[in-house]
Protein backbone atom coordinates (compact mmCIF):
# COMPACT_ATOMS: atom_id res chain seq x y z
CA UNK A 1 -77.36 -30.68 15.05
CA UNK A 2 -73.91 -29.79 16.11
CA UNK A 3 -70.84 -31.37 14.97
CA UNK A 4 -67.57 -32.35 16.94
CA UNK A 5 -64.72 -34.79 18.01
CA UNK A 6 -63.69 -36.05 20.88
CA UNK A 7 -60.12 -37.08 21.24
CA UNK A 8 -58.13 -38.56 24.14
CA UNK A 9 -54.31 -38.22 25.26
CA UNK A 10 -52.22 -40.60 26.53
CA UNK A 11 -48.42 -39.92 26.94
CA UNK A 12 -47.40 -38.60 23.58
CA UNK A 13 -50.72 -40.86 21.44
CA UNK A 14 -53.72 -39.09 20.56
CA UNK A 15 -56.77 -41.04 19.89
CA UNK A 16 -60.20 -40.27 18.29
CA UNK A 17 -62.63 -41.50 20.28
CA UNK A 18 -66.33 -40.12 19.05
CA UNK A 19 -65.96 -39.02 15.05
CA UNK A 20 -68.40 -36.45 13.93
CA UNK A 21 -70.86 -38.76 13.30
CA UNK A 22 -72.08 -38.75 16.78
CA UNK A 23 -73.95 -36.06 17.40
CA UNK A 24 -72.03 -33.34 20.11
CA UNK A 25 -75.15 -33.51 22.67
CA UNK A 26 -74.11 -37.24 23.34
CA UNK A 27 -70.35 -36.73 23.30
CA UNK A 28 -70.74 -34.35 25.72
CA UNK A 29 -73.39 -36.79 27.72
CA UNK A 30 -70.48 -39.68 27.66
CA UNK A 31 -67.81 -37.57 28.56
CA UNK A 32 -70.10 -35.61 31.44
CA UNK A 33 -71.24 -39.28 32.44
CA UNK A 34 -67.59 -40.34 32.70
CA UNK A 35 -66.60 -37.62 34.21
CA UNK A 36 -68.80 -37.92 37.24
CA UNK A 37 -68.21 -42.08 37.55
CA UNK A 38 -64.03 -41.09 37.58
CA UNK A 39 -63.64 -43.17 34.40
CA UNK A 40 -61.63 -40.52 32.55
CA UNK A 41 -58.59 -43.04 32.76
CA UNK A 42 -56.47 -40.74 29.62
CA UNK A 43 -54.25 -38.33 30.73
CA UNK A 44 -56.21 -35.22 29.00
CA UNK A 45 -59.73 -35.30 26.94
CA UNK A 46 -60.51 -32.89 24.08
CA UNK A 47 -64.33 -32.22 23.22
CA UNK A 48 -64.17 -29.90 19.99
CA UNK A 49 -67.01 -28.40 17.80
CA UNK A 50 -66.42 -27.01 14.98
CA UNK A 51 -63.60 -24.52 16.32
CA UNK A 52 -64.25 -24.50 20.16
CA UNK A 53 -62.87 -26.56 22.67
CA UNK A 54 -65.91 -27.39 24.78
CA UNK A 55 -64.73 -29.59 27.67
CA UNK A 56 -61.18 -30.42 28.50
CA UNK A 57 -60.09 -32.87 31.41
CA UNK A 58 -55.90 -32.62 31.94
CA UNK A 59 -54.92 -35.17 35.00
CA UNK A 60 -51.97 -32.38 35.50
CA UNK A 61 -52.78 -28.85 36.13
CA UNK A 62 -51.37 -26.67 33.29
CA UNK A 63 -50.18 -23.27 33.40
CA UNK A 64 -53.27 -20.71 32.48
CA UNK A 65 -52.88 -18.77 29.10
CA UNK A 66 -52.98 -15.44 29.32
CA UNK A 67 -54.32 -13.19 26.46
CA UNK A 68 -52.65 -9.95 25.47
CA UNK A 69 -53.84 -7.21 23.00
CA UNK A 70 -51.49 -6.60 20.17
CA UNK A 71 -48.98 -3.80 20.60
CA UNK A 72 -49.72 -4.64 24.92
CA UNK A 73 -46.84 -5.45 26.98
CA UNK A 74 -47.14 -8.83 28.83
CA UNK A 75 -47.87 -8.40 32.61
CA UNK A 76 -44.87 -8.30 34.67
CA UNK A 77 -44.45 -9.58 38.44
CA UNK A 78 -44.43 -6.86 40.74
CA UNK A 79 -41.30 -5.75 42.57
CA UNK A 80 -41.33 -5.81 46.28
């Protein structure tokens, strides 16, 4: 049985809301479930196992990360 947390943002307060003793399979159920029925009222949702996020809901789109090798240079815009 996998392990997790789920933990919910609003403004600047986190809040636990499943602890790790609720199995992962349901948290992901209530937050699927939620999900679905528009009930995700927080403005983001974490769903973390052990050191994955899993699920994430953000109400505002955030920029995407972008992953560079070591000793890589970080893409640059073209020039026109």
């Amino acid at each position: 049985m996998r392990l997790g947390l789920t933990l919910n943002r609003t403004g600047d307060t986190w809040k636990v809301q499943h602890l790790p003793s609720v199995p992962l399979a349901d948290q992901l159920a209530d937050f699927k479930s939620k999900q679905v029925a528009g009930e995700l009222t927080c403005d983001e949702t974490l769903v973390v196992s052990l050191s994955d996020t899993i699920k994430r809901h953000a109400k505002k789109a955030s920029a995407p990360v972008v992953a560079t090798e070591p000793g890589e240079e970080s893409p640059k815009p073209k020039k026109k």
